[in-house]
C-alpha atoms as a PDB file:
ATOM      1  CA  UNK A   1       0.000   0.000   0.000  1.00  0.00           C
ATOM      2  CA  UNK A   2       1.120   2.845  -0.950  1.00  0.00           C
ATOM      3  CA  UNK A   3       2.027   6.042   2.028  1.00  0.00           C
ATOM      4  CA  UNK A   4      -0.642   8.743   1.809  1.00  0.00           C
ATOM      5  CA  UNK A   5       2.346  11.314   1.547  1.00  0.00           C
ATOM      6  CA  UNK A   6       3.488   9.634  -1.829  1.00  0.00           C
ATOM      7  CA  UNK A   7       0.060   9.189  -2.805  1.00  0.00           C
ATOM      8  CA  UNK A   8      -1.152  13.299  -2.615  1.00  0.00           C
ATOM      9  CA  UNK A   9       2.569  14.061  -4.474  1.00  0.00           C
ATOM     10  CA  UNK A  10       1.740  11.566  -7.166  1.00  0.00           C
ATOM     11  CA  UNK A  11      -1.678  13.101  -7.657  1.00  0.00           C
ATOM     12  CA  UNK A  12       0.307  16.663  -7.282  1.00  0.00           C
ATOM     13  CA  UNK A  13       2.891  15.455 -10.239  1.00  0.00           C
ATOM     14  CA  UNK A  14      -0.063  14.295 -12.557  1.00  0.00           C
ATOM     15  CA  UNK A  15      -2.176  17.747 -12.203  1.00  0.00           C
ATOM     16  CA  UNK A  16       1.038  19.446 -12.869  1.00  0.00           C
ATOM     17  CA  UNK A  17       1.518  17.876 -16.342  1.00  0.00           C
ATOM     18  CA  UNK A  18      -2.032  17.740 -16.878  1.00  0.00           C
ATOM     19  CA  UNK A  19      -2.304  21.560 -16.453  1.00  0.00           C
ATOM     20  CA  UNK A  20       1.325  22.149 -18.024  1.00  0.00           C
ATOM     21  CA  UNK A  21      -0.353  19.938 -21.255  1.00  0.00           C
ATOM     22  CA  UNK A  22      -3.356  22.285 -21.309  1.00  0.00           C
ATOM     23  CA  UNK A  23      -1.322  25.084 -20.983  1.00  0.00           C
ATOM     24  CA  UNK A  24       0.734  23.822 -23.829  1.00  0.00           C
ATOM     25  CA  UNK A  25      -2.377  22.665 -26.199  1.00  0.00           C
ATOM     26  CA  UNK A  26      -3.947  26.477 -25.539  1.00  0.00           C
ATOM     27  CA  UNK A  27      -0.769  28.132 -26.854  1.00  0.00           C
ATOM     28  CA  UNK A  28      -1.003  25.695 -29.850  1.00  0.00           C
ATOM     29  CA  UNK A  29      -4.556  26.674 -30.601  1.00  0.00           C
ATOM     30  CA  UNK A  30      -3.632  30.090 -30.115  1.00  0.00           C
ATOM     31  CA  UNK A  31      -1.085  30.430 -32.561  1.00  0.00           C
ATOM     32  CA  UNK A  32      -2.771  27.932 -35.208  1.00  0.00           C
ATOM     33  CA  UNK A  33      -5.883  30.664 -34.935  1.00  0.00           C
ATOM     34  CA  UNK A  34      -3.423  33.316 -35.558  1.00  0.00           C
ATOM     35  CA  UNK A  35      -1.723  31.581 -38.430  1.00  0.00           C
ATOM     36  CA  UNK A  36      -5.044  30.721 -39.960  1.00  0.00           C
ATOM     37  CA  UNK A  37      -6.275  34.217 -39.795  1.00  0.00           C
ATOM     38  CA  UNK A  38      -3.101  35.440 -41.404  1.00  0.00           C
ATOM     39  CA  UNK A  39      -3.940  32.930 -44.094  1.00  0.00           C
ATOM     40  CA  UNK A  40      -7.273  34.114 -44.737  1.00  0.00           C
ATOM     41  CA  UNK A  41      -5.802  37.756 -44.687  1.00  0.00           C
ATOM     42  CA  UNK A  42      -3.260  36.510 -47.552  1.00  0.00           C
ATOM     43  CA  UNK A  43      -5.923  34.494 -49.490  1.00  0.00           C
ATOM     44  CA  UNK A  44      -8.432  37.629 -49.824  1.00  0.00           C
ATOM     45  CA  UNK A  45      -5.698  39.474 -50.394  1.00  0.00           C
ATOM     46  CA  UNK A  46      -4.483  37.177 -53.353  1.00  0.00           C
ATOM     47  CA  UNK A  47      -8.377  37.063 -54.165  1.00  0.00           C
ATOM     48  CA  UNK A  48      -8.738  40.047 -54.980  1.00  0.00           C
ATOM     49  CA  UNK A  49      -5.414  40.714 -56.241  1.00  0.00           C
ATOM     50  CA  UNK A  50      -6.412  38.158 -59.407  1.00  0.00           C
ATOM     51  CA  UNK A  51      -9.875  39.741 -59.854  1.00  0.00           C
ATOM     52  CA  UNK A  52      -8.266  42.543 -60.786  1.00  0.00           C
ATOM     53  CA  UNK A  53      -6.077  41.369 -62.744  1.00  0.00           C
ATOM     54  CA  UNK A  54      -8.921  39.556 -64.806  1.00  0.00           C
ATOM     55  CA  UNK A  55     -10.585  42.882 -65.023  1.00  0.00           C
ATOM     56  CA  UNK A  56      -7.763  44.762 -66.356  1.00  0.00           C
ATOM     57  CA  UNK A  57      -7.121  41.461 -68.649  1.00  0.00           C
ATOM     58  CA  UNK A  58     -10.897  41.268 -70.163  1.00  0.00           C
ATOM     59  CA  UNK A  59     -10.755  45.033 -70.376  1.00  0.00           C
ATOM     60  CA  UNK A  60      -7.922  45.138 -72.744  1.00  0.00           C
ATOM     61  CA  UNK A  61      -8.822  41.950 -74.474  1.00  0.00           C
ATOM     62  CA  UNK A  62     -12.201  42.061 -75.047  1.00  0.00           C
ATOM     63  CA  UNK A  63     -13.570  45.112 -77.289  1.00  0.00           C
ATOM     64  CA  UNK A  64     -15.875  47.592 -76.090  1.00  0.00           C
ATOM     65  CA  UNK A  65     -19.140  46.994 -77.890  1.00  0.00           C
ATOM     66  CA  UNK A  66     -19.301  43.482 -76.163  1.00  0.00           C
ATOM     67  CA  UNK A  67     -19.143  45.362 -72.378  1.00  0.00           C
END
């Protein structure tokens, strides 16, 4: 049987690492939110980016009677 001293620092050691592991999975979510954000940023960025350059394309291509 195991002393009640060892017992209450065993359960102290395991809610250390569990908290240090939540700890650890909140940065992670933290910074995968910020990277996907950045990547949305980027993509509507790029988005918009190749509208325009469609527009400017079809507006030099195509002749004016068909706008």
């Amino acid at each position: 049987m195991t002393h009640p001293r060892k017992r209450s620092w065993d359960n102290l050691r395991k809610a250390t690492a569990t908290c240090q592991s939540n700890l650890s999975i909140q940065q992670r979510r933290a910074t995968l939110e910020s990277e996907s954000k950045r990547l949305r940023n980027s993509n509507e960025s790029l988005s918009s980016f190749c509208n325009l350059r469609h527009t400017i394309w079809r507006a030099r291509m195509v002749p004016e009677k068909l706008w």
